[in-house]
Protein backbone atom coordinates (compact mmCIF):
# COMPACT_ATOMS: atom_id res chain seq x y z
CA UNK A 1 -8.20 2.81 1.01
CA UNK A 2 -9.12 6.63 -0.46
CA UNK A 3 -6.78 7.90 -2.82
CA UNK A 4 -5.04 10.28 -2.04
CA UNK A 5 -5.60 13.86 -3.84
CA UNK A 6 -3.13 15.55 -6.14
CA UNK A 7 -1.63 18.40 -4.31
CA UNK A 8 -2.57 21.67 -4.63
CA UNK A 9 0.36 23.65 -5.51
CA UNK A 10 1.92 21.19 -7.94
CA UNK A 11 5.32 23.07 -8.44
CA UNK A 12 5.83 23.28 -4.71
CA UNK A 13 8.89 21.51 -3.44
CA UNK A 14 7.25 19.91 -0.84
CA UNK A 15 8.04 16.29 1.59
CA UNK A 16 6.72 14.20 4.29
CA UNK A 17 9.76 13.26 5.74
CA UNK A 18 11.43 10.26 8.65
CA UNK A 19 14.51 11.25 9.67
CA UNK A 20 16.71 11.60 6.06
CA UNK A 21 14.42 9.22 4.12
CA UNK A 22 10.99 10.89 2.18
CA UNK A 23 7.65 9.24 2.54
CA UNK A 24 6.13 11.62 0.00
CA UNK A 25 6.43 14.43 -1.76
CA UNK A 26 5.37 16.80 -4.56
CA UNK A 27 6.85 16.66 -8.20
CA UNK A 28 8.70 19.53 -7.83
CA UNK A 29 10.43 18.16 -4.96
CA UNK A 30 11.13 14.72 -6.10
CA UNK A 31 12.70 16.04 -9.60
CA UNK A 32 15.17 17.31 -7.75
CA UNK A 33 16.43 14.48 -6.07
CA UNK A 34 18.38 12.49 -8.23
CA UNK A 35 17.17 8.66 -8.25
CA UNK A 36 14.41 9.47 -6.49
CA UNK A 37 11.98 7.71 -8.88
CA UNK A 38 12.52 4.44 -7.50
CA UNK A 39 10.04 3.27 -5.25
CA UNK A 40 8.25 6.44 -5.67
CA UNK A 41 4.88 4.71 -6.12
CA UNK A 42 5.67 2.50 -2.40
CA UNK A 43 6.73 6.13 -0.55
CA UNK A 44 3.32 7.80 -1.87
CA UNK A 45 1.66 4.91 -0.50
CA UNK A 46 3.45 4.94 2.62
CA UNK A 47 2.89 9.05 2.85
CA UNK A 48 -0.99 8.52 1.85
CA UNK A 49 -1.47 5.86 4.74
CA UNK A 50 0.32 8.36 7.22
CA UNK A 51 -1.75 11.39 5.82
CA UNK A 52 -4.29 9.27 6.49
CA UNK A 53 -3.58 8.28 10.31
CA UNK A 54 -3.51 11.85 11.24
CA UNK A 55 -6.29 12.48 9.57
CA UNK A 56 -7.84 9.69 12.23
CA UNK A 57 -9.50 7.48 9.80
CA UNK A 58 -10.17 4.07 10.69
CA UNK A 59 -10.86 2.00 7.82
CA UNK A 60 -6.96 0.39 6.01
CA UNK A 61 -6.44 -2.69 4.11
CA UNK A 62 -5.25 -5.38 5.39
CA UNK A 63 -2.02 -3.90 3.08
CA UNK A 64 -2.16 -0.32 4.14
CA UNK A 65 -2.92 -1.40 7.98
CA UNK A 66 0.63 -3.52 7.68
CA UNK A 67 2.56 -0.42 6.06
CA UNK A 68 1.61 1.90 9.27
CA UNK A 69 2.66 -0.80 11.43
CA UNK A 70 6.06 -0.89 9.57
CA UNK A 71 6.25 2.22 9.59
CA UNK A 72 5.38 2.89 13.39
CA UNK A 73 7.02 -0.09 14.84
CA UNK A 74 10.14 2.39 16.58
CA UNK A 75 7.42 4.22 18.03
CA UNK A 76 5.20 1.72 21.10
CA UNK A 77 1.86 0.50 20.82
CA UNK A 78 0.88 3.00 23.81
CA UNK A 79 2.64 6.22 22.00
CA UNK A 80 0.65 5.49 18.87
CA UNK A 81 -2.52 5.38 20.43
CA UNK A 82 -1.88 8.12 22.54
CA UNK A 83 -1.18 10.52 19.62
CA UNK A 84 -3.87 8.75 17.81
CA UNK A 85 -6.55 9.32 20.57
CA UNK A 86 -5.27 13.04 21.05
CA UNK A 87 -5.31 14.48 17.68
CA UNK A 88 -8.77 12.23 17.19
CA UNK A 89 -9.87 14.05 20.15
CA UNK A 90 -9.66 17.77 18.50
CA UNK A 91 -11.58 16.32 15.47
CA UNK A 92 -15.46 17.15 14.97
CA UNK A 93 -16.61 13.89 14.52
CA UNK A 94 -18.37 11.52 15.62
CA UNK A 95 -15.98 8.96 18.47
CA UNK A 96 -17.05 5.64 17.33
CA UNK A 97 -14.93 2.41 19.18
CA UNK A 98 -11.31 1.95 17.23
CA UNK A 99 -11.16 -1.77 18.35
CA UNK A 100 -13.83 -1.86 15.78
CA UNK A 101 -12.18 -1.22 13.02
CA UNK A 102 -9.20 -2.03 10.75
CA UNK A 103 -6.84 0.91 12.45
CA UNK A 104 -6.79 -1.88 15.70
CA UNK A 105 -4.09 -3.68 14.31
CA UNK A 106 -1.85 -0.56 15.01
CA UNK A 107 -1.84 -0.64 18.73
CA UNK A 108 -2.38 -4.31 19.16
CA UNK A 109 0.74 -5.92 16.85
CA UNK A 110 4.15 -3.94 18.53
CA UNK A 111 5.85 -4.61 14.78
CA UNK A 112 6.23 -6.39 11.73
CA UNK A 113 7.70 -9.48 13.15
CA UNK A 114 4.84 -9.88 15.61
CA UNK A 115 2.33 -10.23 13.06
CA UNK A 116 5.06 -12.46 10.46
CA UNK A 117 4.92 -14.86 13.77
CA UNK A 118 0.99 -15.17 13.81
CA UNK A 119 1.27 -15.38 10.09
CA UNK A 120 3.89 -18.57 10.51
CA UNK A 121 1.00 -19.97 13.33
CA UNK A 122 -1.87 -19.70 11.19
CA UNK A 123 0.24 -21.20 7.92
CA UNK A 124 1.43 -24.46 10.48
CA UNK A 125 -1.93 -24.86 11.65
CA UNK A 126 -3.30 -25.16 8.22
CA UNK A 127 -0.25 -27.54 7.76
CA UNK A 128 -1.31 -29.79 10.32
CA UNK A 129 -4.84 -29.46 8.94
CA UNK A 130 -4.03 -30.72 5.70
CA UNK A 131 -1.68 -33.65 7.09
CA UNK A 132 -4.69 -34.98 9.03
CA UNK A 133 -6.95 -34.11 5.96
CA UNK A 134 -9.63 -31.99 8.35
CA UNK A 135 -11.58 -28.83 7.04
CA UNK A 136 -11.46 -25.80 8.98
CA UNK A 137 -15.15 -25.99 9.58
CA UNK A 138 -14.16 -29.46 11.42
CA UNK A 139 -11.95 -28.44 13.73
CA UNK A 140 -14.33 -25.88 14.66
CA UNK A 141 -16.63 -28.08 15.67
CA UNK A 142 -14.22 -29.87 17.35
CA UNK A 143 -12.95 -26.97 19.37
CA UNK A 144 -16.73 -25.73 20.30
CA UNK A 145 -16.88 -27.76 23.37
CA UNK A 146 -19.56 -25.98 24.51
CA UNK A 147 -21.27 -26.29 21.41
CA UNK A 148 -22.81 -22.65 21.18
CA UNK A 149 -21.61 -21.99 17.67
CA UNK A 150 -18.92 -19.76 18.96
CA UNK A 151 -14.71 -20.94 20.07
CA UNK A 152 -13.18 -18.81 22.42
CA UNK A 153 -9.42 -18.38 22.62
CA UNK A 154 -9.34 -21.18 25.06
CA UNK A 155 -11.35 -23.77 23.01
CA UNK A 156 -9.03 -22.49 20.22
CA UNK A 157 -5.90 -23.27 22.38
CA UNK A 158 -7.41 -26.43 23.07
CA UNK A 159 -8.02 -27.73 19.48
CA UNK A 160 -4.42 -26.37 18.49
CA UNK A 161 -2.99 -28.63 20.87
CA UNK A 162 -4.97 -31.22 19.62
CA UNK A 163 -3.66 -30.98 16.41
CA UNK A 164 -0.21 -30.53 17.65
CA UNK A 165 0.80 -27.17 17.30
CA UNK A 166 1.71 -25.59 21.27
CA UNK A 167 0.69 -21.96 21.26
CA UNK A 168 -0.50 -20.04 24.11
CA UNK A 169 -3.45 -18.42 24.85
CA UNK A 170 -2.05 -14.96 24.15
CA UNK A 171 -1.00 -15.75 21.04
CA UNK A 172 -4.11 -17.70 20.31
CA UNK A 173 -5.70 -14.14 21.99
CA UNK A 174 -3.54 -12.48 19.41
CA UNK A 175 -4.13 -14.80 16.43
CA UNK A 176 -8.21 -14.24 16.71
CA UNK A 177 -8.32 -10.57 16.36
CA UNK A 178 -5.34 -10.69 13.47
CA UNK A 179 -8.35 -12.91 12.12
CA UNK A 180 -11.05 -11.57 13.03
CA UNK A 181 -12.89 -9.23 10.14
CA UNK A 182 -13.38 -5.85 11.72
């Protein structure tokens, strides 16, 4: 991700705030909360990443794009696209396709726990992998029914039952563009 610039006015007492708790602030501000040096480096990451949502950008790591879903997760997949798309709208730039980019895993995973449960997919899948000592590149191959050099979610579904592992084809849906490099 960019870094994020110092701030301007560095004796300001200034804070990006969520409810009671901080997400960033200046010096100033943070020297006068007692304790507040403590997971000052995670809040200025979480406050960068939010600076740099409403600033509309599009490119996070894999990292930062987990850290806006955290923090976003109270808020639903259509509210945060909706603000997203709005404020996006009043910007002079160019309107290229979000789905495209790294920013799509905020309004397609509803929270943490959604994408912890693909995670836990992908990990037993690789489990079952290794138990029946196939490659990846294998079960591709396997899956490709059609044999176009290409699986869809179905052929996908398909080879994860064969291997054992039940999932349906949302989640398999699901799994692909967690996957997917944008």
């Amino acid at each position: 991700g960019e870094a994020c610039a110092l701030p301007a006015a560095p004796a300001a007492e200034v804070a990006l705030r969520l409810n009671s708790e901080a997400l960033d602030a200046t010096a100033a501000f943070v020297d006068g909360i007692a304790g507040a040096a403590e997971g000052s480096d995670y809040l200025a990451s979480i406050g960068c990443t939010c600076f740099r949502f409403i600033d509309s950008q599009l490119q996070y790591t894999k990292e930062e794009a987990n850290m806006l879903v955290r923090t976003m997760q109270l808020n639903t997949m259509q509210h945060r696209l909706a603000f997203f798309s709005a404020v996006r709208h009043c910007r002079r730039r160019k309107e290229v396709d979000w789905k495209q980019h790294s920013i799509a895993r905020l309004f397609t995973a509803a929270d943490e726990f959604h994408i912890l449960h693909l995670r836990a997919m992908l990990s037993l899948a690789r489990r079952l992998l290794q138990r029946r000592r196939i490659q990846p590149s294998d079960l591709f191959k396997l899956c490709d029914a059609d044999r176009d050099g290409l699986i869809s979610a179905a052929e996908l579904c398909a080879g994860f039952r064969w291997l054992g592992l039940e999932a349906s084809p949302e989640h398999v849906r699901e799994l692909i563009e967690l996957l997917v490099p944008l």
